[in-house]
Protein backbone atom coordinates (compact mmCIF):
# COMPACT_ATOMS: atom_id res chain seq x y z
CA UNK A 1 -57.99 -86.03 22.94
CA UNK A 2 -59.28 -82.81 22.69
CA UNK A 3 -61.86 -81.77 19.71
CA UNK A 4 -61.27 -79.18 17.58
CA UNK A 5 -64.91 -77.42 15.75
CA UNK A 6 -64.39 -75.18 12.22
CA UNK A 7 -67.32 -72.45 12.82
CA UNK A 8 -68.01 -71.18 9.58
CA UNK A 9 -69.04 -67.65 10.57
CA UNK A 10 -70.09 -66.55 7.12
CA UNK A 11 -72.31 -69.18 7.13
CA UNK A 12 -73.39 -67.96 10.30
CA UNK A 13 -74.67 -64.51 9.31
CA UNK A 14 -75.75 -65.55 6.05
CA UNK A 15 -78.53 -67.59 8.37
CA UNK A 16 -78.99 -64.92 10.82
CA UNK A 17 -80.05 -62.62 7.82
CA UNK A 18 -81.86 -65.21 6.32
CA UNK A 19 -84.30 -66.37 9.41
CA UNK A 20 -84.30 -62.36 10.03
CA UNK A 21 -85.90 -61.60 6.58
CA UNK A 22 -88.33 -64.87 6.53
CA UNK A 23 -89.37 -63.66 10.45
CA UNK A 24 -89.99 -60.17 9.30
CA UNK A 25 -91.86 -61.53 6.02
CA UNK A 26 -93.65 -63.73 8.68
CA UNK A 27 -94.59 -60.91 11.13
CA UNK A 28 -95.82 -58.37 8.07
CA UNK A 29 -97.97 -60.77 6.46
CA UNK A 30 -99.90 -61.96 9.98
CA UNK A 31 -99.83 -57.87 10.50
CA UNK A 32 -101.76 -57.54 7.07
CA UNK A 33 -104.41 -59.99 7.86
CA UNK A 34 -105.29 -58.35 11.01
CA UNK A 35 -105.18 -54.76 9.55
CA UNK A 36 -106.98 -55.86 6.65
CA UNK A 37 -110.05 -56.72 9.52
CA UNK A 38 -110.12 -53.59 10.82
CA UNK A 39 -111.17 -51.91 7.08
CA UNK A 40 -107.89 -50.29 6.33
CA UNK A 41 -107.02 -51.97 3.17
CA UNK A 42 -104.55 -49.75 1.66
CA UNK A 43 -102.13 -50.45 5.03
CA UNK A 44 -103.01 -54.37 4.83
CA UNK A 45 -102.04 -54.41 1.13
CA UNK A 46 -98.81 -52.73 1.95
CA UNK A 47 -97.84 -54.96 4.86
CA UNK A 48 -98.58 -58.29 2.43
CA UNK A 49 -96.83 -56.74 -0.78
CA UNK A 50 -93.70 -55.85 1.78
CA UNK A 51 -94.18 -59.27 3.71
CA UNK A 52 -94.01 -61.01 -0.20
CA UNK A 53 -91.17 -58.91 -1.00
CA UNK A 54 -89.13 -59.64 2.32
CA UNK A 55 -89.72 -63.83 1.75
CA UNK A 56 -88.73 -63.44 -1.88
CA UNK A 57 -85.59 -61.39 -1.16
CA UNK A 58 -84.27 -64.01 1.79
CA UNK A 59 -84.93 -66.94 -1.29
CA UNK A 60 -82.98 -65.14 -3.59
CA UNK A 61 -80.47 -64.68 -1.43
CA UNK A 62 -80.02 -68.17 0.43
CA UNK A 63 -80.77 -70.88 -2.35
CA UNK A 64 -77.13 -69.47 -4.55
CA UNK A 65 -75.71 -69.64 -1.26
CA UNK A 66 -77.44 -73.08 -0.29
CA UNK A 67 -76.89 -74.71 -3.60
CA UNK A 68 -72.77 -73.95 -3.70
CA UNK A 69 -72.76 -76.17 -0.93
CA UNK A 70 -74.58 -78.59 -2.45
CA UNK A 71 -72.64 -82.02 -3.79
CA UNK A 72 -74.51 -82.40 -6.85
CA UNK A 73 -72.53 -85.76 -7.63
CA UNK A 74 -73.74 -87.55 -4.84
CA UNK A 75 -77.03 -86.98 -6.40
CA UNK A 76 -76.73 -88.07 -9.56
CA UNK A 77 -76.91 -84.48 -11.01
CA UNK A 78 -73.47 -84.27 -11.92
CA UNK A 79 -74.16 -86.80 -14.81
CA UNK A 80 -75.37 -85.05 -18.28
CA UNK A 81 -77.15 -86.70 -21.12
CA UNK A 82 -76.89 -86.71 -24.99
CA UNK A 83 -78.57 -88.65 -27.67
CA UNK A 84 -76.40 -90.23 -30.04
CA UNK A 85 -77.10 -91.01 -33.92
CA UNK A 86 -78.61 -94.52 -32.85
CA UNK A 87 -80.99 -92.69 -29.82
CA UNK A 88 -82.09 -90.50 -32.86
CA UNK A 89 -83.26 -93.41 -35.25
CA UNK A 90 -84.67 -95.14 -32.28
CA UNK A 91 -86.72 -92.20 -31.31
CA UNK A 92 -87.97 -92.05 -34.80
CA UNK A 93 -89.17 -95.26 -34.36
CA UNK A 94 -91.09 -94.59 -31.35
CA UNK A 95 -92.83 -91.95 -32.72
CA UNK A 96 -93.94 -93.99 -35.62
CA UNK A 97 -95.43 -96.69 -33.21
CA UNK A 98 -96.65 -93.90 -30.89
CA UNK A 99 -98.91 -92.43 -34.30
CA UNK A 100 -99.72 -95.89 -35.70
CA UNK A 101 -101.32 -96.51 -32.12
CA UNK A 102 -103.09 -93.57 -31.81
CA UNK A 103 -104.75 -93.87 -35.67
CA UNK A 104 -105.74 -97.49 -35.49
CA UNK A 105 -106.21 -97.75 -31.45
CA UNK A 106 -104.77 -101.28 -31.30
CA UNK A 107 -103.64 -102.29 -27.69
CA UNK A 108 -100.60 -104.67 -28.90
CA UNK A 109 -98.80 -101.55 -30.69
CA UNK A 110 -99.97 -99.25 -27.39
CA UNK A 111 -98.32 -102.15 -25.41
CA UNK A 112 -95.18 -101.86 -27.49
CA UNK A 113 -94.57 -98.87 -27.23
CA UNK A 114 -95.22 -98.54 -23.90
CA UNK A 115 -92.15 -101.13 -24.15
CA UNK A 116 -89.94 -98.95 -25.80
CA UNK A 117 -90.66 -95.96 -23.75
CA UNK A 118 -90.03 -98.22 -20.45
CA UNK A 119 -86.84 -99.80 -22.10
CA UNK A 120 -85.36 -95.98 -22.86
CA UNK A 121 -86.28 -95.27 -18.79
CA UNK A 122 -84.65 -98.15 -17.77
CA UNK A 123 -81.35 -97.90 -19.91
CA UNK A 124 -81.15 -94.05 -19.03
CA UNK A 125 -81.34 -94.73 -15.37
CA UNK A 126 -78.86 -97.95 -15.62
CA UNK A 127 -76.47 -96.22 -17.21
CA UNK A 128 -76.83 -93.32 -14.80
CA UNK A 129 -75.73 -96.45 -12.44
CA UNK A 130 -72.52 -97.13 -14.29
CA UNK A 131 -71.09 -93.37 -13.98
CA UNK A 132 -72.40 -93.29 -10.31
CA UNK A 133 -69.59 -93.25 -7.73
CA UNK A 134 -66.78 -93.88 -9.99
CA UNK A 135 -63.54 -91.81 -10.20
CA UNK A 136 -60.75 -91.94 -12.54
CA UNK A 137 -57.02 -91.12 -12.19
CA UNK A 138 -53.99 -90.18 -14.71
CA UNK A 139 -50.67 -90.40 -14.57
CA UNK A 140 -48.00 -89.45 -17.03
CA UNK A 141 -44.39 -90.45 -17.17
CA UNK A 142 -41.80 -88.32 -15.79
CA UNK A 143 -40.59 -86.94 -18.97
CA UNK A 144 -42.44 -86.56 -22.93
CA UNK A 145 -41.47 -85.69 -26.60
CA UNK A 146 -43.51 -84.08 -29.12
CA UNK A 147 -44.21 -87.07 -31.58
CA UNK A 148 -43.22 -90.28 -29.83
CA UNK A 149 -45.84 -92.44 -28.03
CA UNK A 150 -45.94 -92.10 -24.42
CA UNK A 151 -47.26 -94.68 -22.11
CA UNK A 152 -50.03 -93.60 -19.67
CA UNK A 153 -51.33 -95.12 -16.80
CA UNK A 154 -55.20 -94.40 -15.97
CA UNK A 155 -56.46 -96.11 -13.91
CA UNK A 156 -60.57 -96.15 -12.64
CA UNK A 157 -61.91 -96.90 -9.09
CA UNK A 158 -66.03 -98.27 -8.59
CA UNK A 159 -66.78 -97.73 -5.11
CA UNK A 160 -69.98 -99.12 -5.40
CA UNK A 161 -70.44 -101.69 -2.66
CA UNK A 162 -72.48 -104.03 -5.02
CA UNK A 163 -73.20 -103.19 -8.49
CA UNK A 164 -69.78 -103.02 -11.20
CA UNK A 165 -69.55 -100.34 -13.69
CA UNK A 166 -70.18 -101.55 -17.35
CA UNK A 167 -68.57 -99.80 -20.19
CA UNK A 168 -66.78 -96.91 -19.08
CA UNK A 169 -64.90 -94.69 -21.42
CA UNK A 170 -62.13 -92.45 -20.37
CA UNK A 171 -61.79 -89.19 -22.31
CA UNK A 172 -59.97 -85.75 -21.86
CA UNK A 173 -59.31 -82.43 -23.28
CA UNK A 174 -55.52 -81.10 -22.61
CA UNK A 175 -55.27 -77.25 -23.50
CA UNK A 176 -52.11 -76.28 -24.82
CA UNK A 177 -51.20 -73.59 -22.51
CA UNK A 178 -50.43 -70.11 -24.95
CA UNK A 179 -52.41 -71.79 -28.01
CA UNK A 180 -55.82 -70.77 -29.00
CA UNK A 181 -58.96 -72.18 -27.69
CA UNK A 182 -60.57 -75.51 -29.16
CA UNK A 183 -63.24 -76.32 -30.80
CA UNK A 184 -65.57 -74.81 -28.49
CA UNK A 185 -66.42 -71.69 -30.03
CA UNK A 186 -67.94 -73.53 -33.16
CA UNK A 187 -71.54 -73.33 -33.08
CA UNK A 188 -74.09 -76.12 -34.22
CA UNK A 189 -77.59 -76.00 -35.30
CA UNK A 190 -79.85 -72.94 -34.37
CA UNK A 191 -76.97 -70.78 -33.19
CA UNK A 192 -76.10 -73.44 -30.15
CA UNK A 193 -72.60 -73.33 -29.18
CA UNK A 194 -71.38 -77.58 -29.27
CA UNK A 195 -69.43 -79.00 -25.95
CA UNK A 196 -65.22 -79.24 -27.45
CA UNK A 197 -64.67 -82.25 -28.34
CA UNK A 198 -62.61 -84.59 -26.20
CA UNK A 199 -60.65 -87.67 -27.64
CA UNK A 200 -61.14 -91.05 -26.26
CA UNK A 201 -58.02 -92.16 -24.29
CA UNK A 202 -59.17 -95.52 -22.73
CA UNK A 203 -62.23 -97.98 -22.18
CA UNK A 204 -62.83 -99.88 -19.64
CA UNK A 205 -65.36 -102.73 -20.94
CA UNK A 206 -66.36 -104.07 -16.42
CA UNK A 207 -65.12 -102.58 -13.66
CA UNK A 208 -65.76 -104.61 -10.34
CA UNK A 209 -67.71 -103.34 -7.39
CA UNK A 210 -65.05 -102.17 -4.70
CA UNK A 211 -61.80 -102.36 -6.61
CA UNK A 212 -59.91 -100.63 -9.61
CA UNK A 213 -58.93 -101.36 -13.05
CA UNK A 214 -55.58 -100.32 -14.85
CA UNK A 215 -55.07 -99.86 -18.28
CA UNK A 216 -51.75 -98.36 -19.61
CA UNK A 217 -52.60 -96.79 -23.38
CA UNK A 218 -50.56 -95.32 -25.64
CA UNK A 219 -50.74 -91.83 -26.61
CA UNK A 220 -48.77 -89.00 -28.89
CA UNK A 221 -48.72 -85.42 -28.27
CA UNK A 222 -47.99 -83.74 -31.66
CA UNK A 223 -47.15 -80.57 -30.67
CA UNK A 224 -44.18 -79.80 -28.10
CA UNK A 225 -45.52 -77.21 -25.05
CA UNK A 226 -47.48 -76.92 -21.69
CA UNK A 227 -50.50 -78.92 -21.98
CA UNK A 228 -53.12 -78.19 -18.95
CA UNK A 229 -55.94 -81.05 -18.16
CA UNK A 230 -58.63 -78.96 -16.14
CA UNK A 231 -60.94 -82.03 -16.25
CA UNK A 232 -61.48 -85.42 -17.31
CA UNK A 233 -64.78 -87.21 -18.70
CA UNK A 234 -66.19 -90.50 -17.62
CA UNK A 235 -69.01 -91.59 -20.30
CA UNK A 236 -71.12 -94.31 -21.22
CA UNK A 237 -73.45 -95.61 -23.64
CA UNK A 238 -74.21 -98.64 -21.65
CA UNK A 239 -76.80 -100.40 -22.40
CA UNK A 240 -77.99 -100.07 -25.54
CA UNK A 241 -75.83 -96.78 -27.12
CA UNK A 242 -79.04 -94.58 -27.79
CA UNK A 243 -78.06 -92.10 -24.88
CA UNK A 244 -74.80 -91.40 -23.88
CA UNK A 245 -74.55 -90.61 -20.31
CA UNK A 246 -70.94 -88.45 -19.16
CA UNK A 247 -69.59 -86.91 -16.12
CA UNK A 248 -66.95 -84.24 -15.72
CA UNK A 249 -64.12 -84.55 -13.01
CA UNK A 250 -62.23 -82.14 -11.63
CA UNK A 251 -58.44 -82.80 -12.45
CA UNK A 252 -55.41 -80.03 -11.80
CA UNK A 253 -51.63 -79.97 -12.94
CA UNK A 254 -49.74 -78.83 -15.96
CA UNK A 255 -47.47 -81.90 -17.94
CA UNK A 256 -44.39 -80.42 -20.08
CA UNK A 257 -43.89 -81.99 -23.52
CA UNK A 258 -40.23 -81.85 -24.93
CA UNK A 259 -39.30 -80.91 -28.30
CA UNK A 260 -38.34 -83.50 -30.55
CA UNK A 261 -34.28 -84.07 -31.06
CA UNK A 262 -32.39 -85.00 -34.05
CA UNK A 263 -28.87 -86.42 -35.44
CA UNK A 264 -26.63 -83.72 -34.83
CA UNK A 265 -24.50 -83.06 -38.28
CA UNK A 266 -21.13 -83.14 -38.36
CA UNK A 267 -20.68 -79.65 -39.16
CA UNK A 268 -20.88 -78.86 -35.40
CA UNK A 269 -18.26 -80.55 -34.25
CA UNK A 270 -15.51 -78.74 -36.25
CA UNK A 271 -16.72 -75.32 -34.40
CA UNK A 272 -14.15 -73.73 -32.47
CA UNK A 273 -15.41 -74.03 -28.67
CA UNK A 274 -16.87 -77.73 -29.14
CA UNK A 275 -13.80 -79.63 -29.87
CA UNK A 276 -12.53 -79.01 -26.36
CA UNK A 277 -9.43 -77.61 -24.63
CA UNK A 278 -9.24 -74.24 -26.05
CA UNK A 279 -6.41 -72.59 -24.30
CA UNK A 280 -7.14 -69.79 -22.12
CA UNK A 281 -4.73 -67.15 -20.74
CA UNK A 282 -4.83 -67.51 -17.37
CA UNK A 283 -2.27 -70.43 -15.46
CA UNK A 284 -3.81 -73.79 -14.60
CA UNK A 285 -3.39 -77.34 -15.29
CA UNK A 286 -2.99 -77.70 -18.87
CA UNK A 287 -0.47 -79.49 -21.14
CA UNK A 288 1.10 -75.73 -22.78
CA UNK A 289 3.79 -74.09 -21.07
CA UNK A 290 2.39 -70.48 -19.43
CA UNK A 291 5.96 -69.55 -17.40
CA UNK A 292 8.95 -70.91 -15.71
CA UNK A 293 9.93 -69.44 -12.29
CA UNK A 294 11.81 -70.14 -9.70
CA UNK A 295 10.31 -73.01 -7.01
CA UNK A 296 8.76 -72.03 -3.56
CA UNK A 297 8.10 -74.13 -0.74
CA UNK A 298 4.23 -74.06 -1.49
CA UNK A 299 4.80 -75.67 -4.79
CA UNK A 300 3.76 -79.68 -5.45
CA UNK A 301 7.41 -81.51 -6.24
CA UNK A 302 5.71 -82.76 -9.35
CA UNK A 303 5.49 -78.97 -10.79
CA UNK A 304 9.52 -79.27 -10.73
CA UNK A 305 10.58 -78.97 -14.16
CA UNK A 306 14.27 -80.49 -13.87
CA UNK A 307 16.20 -79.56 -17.43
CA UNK A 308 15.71 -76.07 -16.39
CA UNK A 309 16.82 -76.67 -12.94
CA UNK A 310 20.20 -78.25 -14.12
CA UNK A 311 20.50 -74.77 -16.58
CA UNK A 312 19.85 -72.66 -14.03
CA UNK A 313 21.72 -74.75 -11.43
CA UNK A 314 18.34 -73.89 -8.99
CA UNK A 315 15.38 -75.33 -8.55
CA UNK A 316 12.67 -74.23 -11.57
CA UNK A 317 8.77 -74.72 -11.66
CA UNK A 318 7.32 -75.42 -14.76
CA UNK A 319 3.77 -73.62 -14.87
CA UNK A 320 0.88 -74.65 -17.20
CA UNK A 321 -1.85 -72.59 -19.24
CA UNK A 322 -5.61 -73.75 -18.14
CA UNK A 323 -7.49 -75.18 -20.49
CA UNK A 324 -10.79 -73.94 -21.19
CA UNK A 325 -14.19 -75.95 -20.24
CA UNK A 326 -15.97 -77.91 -22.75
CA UNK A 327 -18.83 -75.71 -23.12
CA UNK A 328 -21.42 -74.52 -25.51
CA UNK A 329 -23.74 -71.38 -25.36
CA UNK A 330 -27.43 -71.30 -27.18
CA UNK A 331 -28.80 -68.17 -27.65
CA UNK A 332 -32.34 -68.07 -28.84
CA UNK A 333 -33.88 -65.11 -30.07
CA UNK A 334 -37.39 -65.71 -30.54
CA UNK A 335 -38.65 -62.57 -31.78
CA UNK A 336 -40.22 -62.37 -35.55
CA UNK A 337 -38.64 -60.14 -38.14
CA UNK A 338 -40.11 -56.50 -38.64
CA UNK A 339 -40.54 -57.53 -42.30
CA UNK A 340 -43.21 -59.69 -43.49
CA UNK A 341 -43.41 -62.91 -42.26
CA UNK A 342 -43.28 -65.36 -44.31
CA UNK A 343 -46.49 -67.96 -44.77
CA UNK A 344 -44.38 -71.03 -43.24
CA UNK A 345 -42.40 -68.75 -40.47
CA UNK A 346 -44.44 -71.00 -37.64
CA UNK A 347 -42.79 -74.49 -39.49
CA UNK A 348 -39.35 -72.65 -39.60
CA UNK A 349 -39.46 -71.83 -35.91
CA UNK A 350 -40.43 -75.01 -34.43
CA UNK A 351 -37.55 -76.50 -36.91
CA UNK A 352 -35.36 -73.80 -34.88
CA UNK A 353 -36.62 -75.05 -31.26
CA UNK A 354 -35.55 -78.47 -32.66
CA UNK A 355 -32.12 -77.90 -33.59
CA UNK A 356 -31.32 -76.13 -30.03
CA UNK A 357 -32.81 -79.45 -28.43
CA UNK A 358 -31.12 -81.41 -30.51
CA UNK A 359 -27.49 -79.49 -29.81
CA UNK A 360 -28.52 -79.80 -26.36
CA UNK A 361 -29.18 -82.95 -26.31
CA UNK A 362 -26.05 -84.18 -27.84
CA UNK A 363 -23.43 -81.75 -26.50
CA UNK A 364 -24.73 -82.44 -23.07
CA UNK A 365 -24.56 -86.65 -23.68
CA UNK A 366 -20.55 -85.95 -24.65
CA UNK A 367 -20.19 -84.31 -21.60
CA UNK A 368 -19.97 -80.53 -22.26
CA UNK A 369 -21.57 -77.95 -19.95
CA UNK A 370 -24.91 -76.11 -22.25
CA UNK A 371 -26.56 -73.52 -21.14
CA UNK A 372 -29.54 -71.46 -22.82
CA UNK A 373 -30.20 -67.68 -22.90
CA UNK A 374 -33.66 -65.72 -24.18
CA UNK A 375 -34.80 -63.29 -24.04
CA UNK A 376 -36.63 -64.50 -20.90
CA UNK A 377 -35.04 -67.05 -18.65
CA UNK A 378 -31.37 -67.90 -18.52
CA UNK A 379 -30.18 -71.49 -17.81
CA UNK A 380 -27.12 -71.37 -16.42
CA UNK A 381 -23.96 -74.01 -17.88
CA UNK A 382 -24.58 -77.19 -16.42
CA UNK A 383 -23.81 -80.97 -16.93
CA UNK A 384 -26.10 -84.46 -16.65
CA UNK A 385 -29.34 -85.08 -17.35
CA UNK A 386 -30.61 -83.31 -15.17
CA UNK A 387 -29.16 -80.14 -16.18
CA UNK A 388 -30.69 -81.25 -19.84
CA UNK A 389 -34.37 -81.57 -19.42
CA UNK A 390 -34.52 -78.03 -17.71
CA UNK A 391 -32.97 -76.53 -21.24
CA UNK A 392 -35.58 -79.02 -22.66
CA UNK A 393 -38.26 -77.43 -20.84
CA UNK A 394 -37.45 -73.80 -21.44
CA UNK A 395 -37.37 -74.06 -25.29
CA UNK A 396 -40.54 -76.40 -25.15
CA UNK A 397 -42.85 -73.42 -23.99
CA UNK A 398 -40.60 -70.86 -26.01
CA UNK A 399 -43.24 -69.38 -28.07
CA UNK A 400 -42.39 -66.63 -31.37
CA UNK A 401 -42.49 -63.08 -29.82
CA UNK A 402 -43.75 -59.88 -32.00
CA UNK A 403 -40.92 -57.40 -33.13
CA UNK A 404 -40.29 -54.20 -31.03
CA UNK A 405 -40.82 -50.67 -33.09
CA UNK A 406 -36.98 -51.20 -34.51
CA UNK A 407 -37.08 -50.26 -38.15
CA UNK A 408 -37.33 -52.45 -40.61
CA UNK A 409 -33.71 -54.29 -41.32
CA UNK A 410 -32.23 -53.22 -38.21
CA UNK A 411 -34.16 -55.82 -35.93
CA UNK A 412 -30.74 -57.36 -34.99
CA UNK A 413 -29.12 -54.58 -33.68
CA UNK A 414 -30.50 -55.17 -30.21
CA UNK A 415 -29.29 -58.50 -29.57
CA UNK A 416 -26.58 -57.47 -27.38
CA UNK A 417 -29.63 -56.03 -25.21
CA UNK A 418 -31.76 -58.69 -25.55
CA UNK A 419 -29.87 -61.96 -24.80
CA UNK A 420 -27.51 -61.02 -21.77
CA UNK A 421 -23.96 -62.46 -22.61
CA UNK A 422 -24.02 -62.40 -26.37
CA UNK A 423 -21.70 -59.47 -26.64
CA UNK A 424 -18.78 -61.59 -24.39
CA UNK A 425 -16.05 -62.41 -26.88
CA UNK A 426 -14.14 -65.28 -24.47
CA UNK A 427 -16.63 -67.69 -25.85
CA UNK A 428 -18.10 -69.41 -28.38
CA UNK A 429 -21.88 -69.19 -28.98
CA UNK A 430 -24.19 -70.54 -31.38
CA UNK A 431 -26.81 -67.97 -32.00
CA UNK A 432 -30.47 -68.70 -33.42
CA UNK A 433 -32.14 -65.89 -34.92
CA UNK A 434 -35.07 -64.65 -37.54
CA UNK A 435 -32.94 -61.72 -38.02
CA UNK A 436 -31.90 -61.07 -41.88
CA UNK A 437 -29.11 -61.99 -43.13
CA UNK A 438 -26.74 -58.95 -43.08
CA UNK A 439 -28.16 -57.48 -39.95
CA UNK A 440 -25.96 -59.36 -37.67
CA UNK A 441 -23.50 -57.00 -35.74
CA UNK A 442 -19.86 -58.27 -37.04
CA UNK A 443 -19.09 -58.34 -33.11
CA UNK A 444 -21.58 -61.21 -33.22
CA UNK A 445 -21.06 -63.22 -35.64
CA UNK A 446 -17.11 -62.85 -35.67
CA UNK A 447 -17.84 -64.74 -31.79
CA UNK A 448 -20.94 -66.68 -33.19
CA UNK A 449 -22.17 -69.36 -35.33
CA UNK A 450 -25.18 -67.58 -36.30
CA UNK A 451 -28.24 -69.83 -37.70
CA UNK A 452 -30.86 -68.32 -39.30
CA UNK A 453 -34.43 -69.15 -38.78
CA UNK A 454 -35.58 -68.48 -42.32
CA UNK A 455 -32.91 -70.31 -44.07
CA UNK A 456 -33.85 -73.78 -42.08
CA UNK A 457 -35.23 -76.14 -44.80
């Protein structure tokens, strides 16, 4: 079996240039102690002041290099520290020993606190133990809704051959993906900018040496959306809680979270595309008669219609008019109004998002092909439930878009533009829109059941 080397070439030349700028340093600096024997000092002084410069440069430019390369977690160096509220009272303690020994020089209270100072060594580095070699991993279930508990499965790993992990919390920090930064950006004391805050998701109380440990939590996402975990935290305030010791670990992938759904109200059903079989003009099978002609030898023997064949004394074929497909269109315009928007506009809208899930939902359960239009993506009419969670997933990262420069009350006028197949009267749409009403182009909403996102209470 032949072996096959990676030769890192970069690596390569970033040594080359490296030993070549330490051998030059090397070579000016013996050159400036010899010319410095000979009396000229202004040449020696130059040769060591380059030779300095030379050794500097090749540091600065090799240790970056050097220490990207570097696995700081297999070190230990990967693991921060902070003090929590009980490391703060304890430290006031030790300070009161520390000055009550130092004003009355008596050896028991040097002794203790040489006790306490050993005991916040020892905890530090112990707990430095727990976080050592440890790794973590999340999974999420295949599908989410904004506001009903999901079930996760984390589960941690000790690869320590000997020593088990003691009291090791699990915490994260998903980013909604489009939505403002958190809590980072708030400062704390002195101008300091505070690490966000994650939320606890599971703790694991011993983890054995050489195995893993599964917990399965429960956890709600409030908000519908595409929630991003860069990384996830492993902390511990094992033994004693006055330091908390955390590491960060590196975690990639994007989970989707549905919109909620709803009861559907009855009103829908009585619109004119959604109660099915909505006669078309083309032929097809169908119960309503489209034409009688005369029967060819292509035609099935069932397709005979025999009272006109005994009028006609010849052989008839009765021909049917197709029915339509059970189908229903969304439209969703997400753009704001020109006007002023009102205070609870945001509420309205994700009240909006809902009722298109929820139609979705339902129409696609009875069977019906859906299909979804923005202004963005198009899903095209589908069936199953399948079909379903990709209209779920488009309107759960649909976010409200800023107006265009239309003037103010004719926002609306654009639609045909903006949602590709609104302006096809051979079908039935329900349209969702912030648009006014009044603004709505009577070719729309003659074709439409228009729903407007300010009038959703």
């Amino acid at each position: 079996m032949a072996l096959k080397f990676r030769i890192d070439r970069r690596a390569w030349v970033d040594f080359a240039l490296t030993v070549s700028l330490l051998g030059a340093a090397f070579v000016l600096a013996f050159l400036s102690s010899t010319i410095s024997k000979t009396g000229d000092w202004a040449l020696g002084a130059f040769s060591a002041v380059m030779s300095l410069v030379l050794a500097i440069g090749g540091g600065l430019y090799i240790v970056p290099k050097l220490a990207k390369r570097v696995r700081w977690d297999l070190w230990g160096l990967g693991i921060r520290t902070s003090v929590t509220t009980d490391g703060l009272l304890f430290g006031v303690i030790v300070v009161v020993v520390g000055v009550a020994a130092l004003n009355t020089e008596n050896n028991l209270l040097y002794l203790v606190l040489a006790a306490l100072l050993a005991f916040v060594v020892v905890s530090g580095n112990l707990a430095r133990l727990m976080l050592h070699d440890v790794g973590v991993q999340l999974r999420f279930p295949d599908h989410l809704r904004a506001g009903q508990p999901a079930h996760l499965s984390i589960s941690v790993v000790n690869r320590k051959f000997m020593l088990p992990s003691c009291s090791v919390s699990v915490e994260a920090l998903p980013q909604r993906v489009g939505a403002d930064s958190p809590s980072a950006t708030k400062r704390r004391f002195f101008g300091f900018r505070g690490r966000p805050k994650e939320s606890p998701i599971a703790h694991f109380i011993v983890i054995p040496p050489r195995s893993t440990v599964k917990q399965v939590v429960e956890h709600t996402f409030e908000r519908r959306g595409r929630y991003r975990f860069d990384t996830l935290t492993l902390s511990t305030k094992f033994p004693a809680g006055f330091l908390r010791k955390w590491r960060n670990v590196s975690s990639s992938g994007d989970i989707v979270v549905f919109p909620t759904t709803e009861p559907v109200d009855d009103f829908f059903h009585s619109l004119p595309i959604l109660t099915g079989a909505a006669a078309s003009h083309m032929r097809g099978d169908g119960v309503d008669l489209f034409a009688i002609r005369d029967y060819n030898q292509n035609d099935h023997i069932r397709l005979i219609d025999w009272k006109a064949t005994a009028k006609a004394r010849r052989v008839m074929v009765r021909e049917t008019v197709r029915e339509e497909d059970f189908r229903l269109s969304i439209f969703f315009d997400p753009r704001r109004p020109v006007a002023d928007v009102a205070a609870d506009f945001d509420e309205r809208f994700e009240k909006a998002v809902t009722l298109a899930a929820s139609l979705a939902e339902h129409f696609v359960s009875e069977g019906a092909e859906v299909e979804l239009v923005t202004p963005d993506v198009r899903v095209a009419p589908g069936q199953g439930r399948g079909h379903l969670y990709k209209i779920l997933t488009e309107l759960a990262v649909v976010e409200s878009q800023a107006p265009g420069d239309e003037a103010p009350g004719l926002v609306s006028w654009d639609l045909v533009d903006t949602l590709k197949g609104l302006g096809d009267a051979h079908r039935f749409k329900v349209l969702f829109t912030a648009a006014p009403r009044g603004t709505i182009p009577a070719t729309i909403w003659r074709a439409a059941h228009v729903i407007y996102t300010d009038e959703l209470v």
